[in-house]
C-alpha atoms as a PDB file:
ATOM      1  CA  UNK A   1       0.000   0.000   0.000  1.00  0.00           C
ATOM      2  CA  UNK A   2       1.781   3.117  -1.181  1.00  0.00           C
ATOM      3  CA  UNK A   3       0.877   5.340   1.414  1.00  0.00           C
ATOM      4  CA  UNK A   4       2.503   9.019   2.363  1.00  0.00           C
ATOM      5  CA  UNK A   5       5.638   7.796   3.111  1.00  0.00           C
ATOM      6  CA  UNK A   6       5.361   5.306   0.438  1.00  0.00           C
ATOM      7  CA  UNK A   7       9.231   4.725  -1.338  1.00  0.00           C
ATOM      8  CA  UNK A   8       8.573   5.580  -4.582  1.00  0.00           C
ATOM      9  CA  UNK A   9       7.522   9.639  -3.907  1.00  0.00           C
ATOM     10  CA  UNK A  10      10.725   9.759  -2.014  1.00  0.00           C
ATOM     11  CA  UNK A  11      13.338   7.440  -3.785  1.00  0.00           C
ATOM     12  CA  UNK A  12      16.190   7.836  -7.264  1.00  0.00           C
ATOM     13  CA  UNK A  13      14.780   6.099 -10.078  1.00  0.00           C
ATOM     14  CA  UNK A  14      17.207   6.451 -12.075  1.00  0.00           C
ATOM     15  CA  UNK A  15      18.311   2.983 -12.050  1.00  0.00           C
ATOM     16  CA  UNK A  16      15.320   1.415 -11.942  1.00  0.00           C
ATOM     17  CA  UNK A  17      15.087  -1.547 -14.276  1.00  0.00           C
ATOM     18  CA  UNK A  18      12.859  -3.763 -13.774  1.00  0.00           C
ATOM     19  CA  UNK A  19      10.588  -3.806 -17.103  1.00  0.00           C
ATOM     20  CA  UNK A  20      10.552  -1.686 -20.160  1.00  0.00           C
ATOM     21  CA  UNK A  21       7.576  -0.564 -22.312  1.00  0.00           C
ATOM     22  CA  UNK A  22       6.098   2.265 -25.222  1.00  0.00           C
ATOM     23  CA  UNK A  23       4.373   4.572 -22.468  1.00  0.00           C
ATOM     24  CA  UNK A  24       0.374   3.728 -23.449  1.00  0.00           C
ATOM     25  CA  UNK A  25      -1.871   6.660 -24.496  1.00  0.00           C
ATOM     26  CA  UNK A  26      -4.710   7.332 -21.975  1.00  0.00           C
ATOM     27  CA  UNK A  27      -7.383   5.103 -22.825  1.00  0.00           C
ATOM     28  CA  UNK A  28     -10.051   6.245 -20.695  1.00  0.00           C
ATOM     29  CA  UNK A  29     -10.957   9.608 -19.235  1.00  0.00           C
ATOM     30  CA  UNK A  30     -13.393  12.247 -18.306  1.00  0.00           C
ATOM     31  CA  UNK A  31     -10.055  14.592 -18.334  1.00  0.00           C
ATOM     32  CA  UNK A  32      -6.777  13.680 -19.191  1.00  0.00           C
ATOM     33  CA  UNK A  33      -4.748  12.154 -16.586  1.00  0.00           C
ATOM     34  CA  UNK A  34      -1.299  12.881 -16.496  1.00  0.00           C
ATOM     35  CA  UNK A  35      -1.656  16.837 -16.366  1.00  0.00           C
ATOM     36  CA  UNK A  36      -2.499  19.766 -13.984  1.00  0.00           C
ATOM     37  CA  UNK A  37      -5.881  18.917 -12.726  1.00  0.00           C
ATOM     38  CA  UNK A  38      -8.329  22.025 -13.927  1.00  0.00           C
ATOM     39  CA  UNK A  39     -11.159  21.636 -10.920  1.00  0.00           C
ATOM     40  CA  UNK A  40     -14.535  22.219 -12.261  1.00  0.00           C
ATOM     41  CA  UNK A  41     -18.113  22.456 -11.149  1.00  0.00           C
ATOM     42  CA  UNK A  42     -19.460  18.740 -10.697  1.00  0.00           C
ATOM     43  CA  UNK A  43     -22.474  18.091 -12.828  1.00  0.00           C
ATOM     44  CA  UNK A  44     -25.900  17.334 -11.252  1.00  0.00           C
ATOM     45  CA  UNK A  45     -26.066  13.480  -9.861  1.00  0.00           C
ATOM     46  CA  UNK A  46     -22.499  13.439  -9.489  1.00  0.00           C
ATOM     47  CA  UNK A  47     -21.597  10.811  -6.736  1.00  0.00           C
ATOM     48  CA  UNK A  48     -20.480  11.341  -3.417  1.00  0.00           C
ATOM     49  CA  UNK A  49     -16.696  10.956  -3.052  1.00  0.00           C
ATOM     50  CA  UNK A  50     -17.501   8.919   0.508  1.00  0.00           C
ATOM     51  CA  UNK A  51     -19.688   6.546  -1.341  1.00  0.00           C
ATOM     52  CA  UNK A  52     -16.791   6.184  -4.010  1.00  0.00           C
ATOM     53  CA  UNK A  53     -14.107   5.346  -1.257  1.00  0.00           C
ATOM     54  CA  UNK A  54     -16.554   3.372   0.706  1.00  0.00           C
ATOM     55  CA  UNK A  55     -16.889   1.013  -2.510  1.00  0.00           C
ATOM     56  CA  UNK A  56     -13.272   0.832  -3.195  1.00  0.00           C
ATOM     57  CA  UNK A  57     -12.533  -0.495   0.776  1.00  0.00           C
ATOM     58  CA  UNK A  58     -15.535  -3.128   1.005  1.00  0.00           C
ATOM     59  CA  UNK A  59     -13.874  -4.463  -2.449  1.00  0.00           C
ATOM     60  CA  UNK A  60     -10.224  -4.538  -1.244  1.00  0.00           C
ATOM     61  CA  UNK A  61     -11.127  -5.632   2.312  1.00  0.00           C
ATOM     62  CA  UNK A  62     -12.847  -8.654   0.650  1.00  0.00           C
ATOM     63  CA  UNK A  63      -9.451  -9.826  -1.188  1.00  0.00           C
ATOM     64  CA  UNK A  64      -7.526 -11.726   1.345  1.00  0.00           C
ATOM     65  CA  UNK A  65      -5.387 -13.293  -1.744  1.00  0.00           C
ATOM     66  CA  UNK A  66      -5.474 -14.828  -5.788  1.00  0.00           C
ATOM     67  CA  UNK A  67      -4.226 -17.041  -7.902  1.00  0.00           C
ATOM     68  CA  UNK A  68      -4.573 -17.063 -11.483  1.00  0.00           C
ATOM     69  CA  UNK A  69      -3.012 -18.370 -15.166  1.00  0.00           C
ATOM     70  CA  UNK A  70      -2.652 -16.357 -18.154  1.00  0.00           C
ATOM     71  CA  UNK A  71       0.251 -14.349 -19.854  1.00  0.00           C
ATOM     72  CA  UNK A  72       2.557 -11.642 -18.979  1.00  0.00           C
ATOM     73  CA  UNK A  73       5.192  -9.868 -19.796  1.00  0.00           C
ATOM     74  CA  UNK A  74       8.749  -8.501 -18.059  1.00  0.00           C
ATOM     75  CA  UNK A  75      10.940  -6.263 -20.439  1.00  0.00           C
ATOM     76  CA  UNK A  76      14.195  -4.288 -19.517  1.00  0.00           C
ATOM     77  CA  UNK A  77      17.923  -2.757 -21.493  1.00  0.00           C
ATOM     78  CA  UNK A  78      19.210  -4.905 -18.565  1.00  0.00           C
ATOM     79  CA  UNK A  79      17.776  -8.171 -19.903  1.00  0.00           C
ATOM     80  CA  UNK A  80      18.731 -10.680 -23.000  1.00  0.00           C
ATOM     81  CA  UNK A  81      15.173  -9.241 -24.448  1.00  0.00           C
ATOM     82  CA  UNK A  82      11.911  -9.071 -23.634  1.00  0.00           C
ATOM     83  CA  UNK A  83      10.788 -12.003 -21.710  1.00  0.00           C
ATOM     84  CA  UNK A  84       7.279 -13.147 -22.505  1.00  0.00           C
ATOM     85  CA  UNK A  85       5.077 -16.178 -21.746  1.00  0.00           C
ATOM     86  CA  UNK A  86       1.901 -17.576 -22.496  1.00  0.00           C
ATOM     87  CA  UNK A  87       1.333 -19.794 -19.847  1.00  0.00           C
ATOM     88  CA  UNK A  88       1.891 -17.773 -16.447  1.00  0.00           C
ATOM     89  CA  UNK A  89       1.222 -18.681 -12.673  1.00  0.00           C
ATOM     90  CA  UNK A  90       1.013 -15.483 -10.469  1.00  0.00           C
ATOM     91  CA  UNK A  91      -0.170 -16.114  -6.869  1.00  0.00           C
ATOM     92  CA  UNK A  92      -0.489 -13.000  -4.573  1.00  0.00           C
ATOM     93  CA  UNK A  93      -1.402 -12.794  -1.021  1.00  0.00           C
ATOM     94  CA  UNK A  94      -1.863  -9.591   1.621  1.00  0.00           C
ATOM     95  CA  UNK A  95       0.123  -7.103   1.967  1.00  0.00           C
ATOM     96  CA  UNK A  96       2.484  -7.315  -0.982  1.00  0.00           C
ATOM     97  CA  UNK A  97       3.677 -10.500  -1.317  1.00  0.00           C
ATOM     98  CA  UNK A  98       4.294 -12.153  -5.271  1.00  0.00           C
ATOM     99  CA  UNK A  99       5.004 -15.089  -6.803  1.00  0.00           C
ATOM    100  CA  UNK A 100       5.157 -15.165 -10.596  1.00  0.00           C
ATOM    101  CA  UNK A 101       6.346 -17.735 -13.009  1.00  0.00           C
ATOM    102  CA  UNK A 102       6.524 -17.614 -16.670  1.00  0.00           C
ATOM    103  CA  UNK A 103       6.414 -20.309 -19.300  1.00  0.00           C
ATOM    104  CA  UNK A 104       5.959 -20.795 -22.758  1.00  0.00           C
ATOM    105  CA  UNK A 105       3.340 -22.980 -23.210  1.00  0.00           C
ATOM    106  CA  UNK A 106       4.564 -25.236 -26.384  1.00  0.00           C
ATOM    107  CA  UNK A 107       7.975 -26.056 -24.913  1.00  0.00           C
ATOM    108  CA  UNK A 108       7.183 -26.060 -21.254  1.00  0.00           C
ATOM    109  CA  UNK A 109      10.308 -23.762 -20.613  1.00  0.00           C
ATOM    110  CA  UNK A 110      10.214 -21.486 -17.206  1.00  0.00           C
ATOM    111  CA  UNK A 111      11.421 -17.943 -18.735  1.00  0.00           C
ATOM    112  CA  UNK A 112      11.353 -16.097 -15.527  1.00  0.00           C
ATOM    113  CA  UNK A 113      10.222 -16.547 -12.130  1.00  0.00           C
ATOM    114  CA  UNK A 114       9.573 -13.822  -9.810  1.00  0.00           C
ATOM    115  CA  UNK A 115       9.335 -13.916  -6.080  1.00  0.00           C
ATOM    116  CA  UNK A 116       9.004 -11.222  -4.011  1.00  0.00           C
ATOM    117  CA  UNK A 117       8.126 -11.584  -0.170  1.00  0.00           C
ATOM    118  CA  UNK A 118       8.456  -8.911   2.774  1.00  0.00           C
ATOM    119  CA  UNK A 119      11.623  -7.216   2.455  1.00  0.00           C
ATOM    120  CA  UNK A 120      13.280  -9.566   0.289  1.00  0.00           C
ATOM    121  CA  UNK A 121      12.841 -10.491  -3.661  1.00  0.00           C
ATOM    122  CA  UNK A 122      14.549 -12.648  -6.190  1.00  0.00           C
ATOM    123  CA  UNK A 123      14.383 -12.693 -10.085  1.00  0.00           C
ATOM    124  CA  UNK A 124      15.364 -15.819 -11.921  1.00  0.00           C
ATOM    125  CA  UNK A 125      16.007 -17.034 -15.822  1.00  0.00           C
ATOM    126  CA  UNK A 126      16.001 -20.609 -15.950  1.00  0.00           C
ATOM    127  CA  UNK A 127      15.867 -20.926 -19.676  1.00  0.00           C
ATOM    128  CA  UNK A 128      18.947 -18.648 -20.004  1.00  0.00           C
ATOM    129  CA  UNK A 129      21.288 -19.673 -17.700  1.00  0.00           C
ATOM    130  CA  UNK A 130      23.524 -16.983 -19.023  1.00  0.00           C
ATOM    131  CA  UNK A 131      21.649 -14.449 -17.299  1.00  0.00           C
ATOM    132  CA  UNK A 132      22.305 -14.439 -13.857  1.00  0.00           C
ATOM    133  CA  UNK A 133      19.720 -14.136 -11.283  1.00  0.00           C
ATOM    134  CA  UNK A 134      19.105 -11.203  -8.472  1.00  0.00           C
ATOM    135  CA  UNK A 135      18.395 -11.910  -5.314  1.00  0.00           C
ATOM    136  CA  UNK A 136      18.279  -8.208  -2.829  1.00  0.00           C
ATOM    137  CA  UNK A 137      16.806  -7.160   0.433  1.00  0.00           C
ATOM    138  CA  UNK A 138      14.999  -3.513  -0.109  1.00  0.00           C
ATOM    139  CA  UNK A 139      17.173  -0.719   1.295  1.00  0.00           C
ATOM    140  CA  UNK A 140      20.221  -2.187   0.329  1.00  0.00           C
ATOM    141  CA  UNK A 141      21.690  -0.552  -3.057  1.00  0.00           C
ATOM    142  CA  UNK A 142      24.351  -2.410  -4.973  1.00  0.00           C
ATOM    143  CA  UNK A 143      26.050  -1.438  -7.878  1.00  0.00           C
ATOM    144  CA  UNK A 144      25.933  -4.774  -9.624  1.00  0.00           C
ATOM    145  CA  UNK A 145      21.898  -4.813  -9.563  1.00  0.00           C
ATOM    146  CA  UNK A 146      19.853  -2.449 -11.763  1.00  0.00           C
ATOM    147  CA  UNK A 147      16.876  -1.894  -9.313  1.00  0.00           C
ATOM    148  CA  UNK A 148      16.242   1.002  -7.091  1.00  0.00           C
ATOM    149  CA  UNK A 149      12.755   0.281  -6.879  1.00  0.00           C
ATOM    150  CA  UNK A 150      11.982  -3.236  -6.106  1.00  0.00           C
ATOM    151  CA  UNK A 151       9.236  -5.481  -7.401  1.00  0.00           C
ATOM    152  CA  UNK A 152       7.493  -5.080  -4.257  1.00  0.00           C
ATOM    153  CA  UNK A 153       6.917  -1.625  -4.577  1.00  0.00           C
ATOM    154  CA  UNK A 154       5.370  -2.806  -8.060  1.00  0.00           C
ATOM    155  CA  UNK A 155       3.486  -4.756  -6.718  1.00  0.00           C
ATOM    156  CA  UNK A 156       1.819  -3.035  -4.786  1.00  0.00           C
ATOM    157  CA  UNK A 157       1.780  -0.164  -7.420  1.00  0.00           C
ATOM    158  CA  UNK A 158      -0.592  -3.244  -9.372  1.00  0.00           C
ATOM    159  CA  UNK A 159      -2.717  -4.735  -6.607  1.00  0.00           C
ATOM    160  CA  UNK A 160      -3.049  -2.627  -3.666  1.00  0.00           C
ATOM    161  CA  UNK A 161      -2.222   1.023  -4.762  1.00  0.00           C
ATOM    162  CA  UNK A 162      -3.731   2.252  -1.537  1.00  0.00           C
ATOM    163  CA  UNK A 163      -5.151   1.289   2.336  1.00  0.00           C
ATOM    164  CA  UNK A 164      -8.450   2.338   0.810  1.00  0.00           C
ATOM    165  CA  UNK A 165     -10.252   1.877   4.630  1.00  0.00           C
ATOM    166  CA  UNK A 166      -7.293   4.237   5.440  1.00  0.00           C
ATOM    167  CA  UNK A 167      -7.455   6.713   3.401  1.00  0.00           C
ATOM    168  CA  UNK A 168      -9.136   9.985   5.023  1.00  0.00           C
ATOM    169  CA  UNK A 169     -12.332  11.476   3.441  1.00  0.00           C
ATOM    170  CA  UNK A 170     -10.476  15.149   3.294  1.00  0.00           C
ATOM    171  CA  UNK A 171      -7.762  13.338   1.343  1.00  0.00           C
ATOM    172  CA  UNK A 172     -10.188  11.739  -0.886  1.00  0.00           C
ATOM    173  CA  UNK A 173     -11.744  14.396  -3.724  1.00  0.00           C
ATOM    174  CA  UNK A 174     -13.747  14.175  -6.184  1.00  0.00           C
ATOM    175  CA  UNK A 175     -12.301  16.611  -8.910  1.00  0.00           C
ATOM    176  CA  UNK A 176     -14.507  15.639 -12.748  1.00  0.00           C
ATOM    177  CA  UNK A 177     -17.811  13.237 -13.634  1.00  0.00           C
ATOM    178  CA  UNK A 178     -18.768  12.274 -16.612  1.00  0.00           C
ATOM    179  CA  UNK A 179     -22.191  11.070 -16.436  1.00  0.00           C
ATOM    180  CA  UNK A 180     -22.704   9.164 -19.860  1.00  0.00           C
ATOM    181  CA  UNK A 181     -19.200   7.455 -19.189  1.00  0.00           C
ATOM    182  CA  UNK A 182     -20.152   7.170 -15.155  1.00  0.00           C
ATOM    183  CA  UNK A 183     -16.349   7.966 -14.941  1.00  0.00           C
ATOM    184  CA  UNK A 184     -15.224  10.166 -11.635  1.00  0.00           C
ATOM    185  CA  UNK A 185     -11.484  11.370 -11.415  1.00  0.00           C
ATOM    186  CA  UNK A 186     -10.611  11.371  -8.189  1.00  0.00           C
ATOM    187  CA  UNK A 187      -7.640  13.186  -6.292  1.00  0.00           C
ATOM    188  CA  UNK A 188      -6.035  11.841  -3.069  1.00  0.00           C
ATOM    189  CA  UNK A 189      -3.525  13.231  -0.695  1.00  0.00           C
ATOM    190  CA  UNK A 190      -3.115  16.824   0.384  1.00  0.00           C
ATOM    191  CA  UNK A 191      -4.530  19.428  -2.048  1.00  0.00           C
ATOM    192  CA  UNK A 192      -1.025  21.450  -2.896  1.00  0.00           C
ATOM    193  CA  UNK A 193       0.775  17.899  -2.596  1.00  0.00           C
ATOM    194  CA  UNK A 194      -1.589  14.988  -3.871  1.00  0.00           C
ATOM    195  CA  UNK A 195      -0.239  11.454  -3.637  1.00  0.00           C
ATOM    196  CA  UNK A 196      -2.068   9.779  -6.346  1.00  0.00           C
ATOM    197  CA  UNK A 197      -4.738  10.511  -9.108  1.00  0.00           C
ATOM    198  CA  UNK A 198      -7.387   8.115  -9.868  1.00  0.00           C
ATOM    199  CA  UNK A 199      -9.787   7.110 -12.861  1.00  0.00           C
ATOM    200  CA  UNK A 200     -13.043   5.324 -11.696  1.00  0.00           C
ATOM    201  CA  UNK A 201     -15.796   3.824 -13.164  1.00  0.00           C
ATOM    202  CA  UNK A 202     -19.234   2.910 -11.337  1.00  0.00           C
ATOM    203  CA  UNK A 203     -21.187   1.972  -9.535  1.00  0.00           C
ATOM    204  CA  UNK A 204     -19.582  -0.768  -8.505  1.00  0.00           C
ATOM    205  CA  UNK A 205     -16.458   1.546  -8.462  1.00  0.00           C
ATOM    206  CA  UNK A 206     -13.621   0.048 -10.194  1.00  0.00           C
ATOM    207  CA  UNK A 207     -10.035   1.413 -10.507  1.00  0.00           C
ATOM    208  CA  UNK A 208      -9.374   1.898 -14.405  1.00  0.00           C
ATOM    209  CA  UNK A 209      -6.072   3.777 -14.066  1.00  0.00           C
ATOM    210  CA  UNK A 210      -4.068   4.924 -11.632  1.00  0.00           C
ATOM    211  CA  UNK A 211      -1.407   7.489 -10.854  1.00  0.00           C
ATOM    212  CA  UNK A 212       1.556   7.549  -8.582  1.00  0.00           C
ATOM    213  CA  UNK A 213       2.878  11.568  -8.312  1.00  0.00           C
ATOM    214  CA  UNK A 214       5.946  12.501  -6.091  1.00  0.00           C
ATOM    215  CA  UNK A 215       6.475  15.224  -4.393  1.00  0.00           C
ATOM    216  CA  UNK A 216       6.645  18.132  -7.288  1.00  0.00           C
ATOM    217  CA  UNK A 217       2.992  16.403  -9.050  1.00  0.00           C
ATOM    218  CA  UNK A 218       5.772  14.178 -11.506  1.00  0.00           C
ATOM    219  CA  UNK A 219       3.779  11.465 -12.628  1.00  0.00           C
ATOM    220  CA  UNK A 220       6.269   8.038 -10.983  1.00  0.00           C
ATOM    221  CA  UNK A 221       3.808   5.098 -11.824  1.00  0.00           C
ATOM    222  CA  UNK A 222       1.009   4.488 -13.862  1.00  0.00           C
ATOM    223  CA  UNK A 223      -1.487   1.559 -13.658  1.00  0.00           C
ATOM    224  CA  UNK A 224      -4.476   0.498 -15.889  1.00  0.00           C
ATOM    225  CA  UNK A 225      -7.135  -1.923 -14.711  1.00  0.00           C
ATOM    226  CA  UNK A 226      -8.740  -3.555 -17.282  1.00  0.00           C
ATOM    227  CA  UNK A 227     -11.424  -6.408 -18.152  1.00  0.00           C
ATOM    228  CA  UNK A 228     -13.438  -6.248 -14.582  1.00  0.00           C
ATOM    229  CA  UNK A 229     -15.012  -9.661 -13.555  1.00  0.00           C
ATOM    230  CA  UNK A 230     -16.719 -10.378 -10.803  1.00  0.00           C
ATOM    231  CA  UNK A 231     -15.727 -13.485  -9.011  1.00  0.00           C
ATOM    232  CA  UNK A 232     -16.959 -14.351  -5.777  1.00  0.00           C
ATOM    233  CA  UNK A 233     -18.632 -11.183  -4.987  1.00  0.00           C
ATOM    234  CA  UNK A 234     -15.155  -9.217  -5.748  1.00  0.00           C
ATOM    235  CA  UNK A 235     -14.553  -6.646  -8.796  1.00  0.00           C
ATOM    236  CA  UNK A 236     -10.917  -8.032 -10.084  1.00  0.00           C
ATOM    237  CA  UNK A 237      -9.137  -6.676 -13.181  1.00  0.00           C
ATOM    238  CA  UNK A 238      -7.947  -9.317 -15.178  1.00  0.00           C
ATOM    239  CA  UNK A 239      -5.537  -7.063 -17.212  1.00  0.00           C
ATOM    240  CA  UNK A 240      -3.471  -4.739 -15.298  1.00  0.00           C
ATOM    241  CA  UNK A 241      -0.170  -3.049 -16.359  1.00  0.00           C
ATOM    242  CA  UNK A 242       2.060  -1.028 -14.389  1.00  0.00           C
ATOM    243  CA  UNK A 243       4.922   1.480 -15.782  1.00  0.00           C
ATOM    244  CA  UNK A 244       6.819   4.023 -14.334  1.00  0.00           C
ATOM    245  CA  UNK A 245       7.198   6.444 -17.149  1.00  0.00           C
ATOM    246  CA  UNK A 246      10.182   8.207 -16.628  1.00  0.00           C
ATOM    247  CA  UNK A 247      12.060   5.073 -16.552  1.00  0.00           C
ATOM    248  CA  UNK A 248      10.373   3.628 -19.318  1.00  0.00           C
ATOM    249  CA  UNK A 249       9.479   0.452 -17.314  1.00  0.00           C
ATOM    250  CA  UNK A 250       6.659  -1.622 -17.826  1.00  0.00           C
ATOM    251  CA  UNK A 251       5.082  -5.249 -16.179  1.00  0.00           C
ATOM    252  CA  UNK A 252       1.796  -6.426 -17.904  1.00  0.00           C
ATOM    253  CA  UNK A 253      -0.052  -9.157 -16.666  1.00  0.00           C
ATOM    254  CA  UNK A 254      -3.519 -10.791 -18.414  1.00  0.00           C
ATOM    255  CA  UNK A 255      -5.418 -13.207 -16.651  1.00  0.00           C
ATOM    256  CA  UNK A 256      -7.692 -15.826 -18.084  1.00  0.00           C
ATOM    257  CA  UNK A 257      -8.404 -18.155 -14.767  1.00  0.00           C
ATOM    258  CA  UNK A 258      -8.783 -16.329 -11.498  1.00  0.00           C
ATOM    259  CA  UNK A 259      -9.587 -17.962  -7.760  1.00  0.00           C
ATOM    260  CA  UNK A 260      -9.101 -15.329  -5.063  1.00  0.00           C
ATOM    261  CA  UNK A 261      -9.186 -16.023  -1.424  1.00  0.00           C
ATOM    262  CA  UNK A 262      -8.230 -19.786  -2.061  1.00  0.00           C
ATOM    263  CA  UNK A 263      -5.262 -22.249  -0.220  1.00  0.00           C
ATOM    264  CA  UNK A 264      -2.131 -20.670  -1.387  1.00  0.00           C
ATOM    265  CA  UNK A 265       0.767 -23.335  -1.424  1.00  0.00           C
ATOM    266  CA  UNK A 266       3.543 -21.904   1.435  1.00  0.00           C
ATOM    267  CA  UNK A 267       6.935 -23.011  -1.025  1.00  0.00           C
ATOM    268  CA  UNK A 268       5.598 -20.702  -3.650  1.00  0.00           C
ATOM    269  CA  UNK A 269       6.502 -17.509  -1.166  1.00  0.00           C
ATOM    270  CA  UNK A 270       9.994 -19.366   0.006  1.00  0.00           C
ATOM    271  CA  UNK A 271      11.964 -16.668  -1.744  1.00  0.00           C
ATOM    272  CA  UNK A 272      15.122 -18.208   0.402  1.00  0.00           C
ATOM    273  CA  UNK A 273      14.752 -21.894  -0.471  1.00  0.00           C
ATOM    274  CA  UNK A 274      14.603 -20.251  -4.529  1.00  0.00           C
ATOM    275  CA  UNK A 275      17.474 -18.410  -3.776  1.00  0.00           C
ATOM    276  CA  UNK A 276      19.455 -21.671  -2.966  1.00  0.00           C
ATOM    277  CA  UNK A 277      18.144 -23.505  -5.297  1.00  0.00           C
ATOM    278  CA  UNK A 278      19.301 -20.467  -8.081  1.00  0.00           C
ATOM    279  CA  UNK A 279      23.198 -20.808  -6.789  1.00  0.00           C
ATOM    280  CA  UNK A 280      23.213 -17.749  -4.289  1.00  0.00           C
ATOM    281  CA  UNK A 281      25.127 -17.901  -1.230  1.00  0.00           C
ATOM    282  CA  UNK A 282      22.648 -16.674   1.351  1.00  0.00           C
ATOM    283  CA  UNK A 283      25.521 -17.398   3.878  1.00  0.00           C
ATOM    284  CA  UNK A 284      27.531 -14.063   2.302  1.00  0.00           C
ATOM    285  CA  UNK A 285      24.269 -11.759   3.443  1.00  0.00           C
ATOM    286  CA  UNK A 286      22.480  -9.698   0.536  1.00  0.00           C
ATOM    287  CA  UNK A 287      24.663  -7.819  -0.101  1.00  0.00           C
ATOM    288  CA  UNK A 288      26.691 -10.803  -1.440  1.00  0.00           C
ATOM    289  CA  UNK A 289      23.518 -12.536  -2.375  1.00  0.00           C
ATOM    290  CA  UNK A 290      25.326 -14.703  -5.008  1.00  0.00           C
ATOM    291  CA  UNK A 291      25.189 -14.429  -8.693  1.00  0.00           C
ATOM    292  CA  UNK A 292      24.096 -10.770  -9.690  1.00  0.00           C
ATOM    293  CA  UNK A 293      24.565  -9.301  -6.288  1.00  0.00           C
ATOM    294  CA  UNK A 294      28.298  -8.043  -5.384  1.00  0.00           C
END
């Protein structure tokens, strides 16, 4: 949950790394996301921004955790290419833990496997051994790995932008409606230093794209929510991709199966027993961390 003192308002991005993309027009809007907010006078039968932020905490308070299959995509200049799969596990569980694998479905091959838990996260390539994995604990900057954002901060970004049952009703505004799209844009955070803009679409109020700002209003993340279902009483996007713009980052994720609140196996969140198993000396600390950490 990014909140105030969230990392990525605060940290250098410069070396972040961890996907790579073609930044995506807006696809949706009442007003265009991305620039100076221009507050207006909300139309008659606009909603209530409570009732908005009310809907967007029952829904989140109702996901405990998923699992689902479909494709995805991980992309960086630090990376032998764009890695790709058609046949992707990603399981997810409260607060921000991640555990995504990626295979290509006519030759069984694992491309990557992502697993991020706590503090602590670890990217492999099995079907390039050449490429070494990276194994770090967050707060700990090494010259040897391209992140300074880590995949849990991404993840996040993707699933749980925001407490929503913590969020305060002065931090939560209601800025535009469009009534024949039933789209609101929504502002949160301080009104000379919001935190985050927000495109939603309701009633039932769904995310559809989402905007991380730092400090100065710079646009840091940006998330779309696409292809709503609802699946055991719970609005879940089964399309969401998250880039950070300035870095030209990007992770996409499609879904075509999803089971949320189901029994989670425990190994797929062992992000130490992976480690091992990938070569890296845990002995040595993370900052050794084996192959790709020095």
């Amino acid at each position: 949950m990014f909140n105030r003192g969230s990392r990525l308002g605060v940290i250098d991005l410069s070396r972040l790394a961890f996907a790579s993309f073609v930044v995506f027009p807006a696809l949706i809007g009442c007003t265009r996301l991305g620039q100076p907010l221009q507050h207006v006078a909300l139309p008659p039968g606009a909603p209530e921004a409570s009732a908005i932020l009310a809907g967007l905490a029952a829904n989140d308070a109702a996901i405990r955790n998923f699992k689902a299959k479909g494709s995805m995509s991980l992309a960086s200049p630090d990376f032998a290419g764009v890695k790709t799969c058609d046949d992707g596990l990603v399981a997810f569980r409260r607060p921000a833990d991640l555990c995504v694998t990626g295979k290509k479905l006519v030759v069984g091959v694992t491309v990557f496997r992502l697993t991020c838990v706590g503090n602590e996260f670890l990217i492999e390539f099995p079907a390039t051994p050449e490429e070494e994995p990276y194994y770090r604990v967050e707060g700990e900057h090494f010259a040897s790995v391209p992140f300074s954002v880590s995949p849990s901060d991404i993840v996040r970004e993707m699933f749980l932008p925001e407490e929503w049952r913590d969020v305060k009703q002065k931090d939560f505004r209601l800025v535009s409606y469009d009534q024949t799209q039933q789209q609101a844009e929504i502002e949160i955070g301080p009104k000379r230093e919001p935190r985050r803009r927000i495109l939603v679409t309701g009633p039932p109020w769904r995310v559809v794209r989402s905007e991380r700002l730092d400090n100065d209003g710079t646009v840091v993340a940006v998330t779309l929510k696409e292809n709503y279902r609802e699946i055991d009483g719970v609005q879940f996007p089964t399309k969401i991709d998250a880039s950070f713009p300035g870095e030209q980052t990007r992770m996409t994720i499609d879904m075509r199966k999803v089971w949320t609140n189901t029994d989670l196996d425990k190994s797929l969140f062992d992000v130490k027993a992976r480690a091992r198993v990938a070569g890296i000396d845990l002995s040595r600390g993370a900052q050794a961390g084996g192959k790709g950490v020095s």
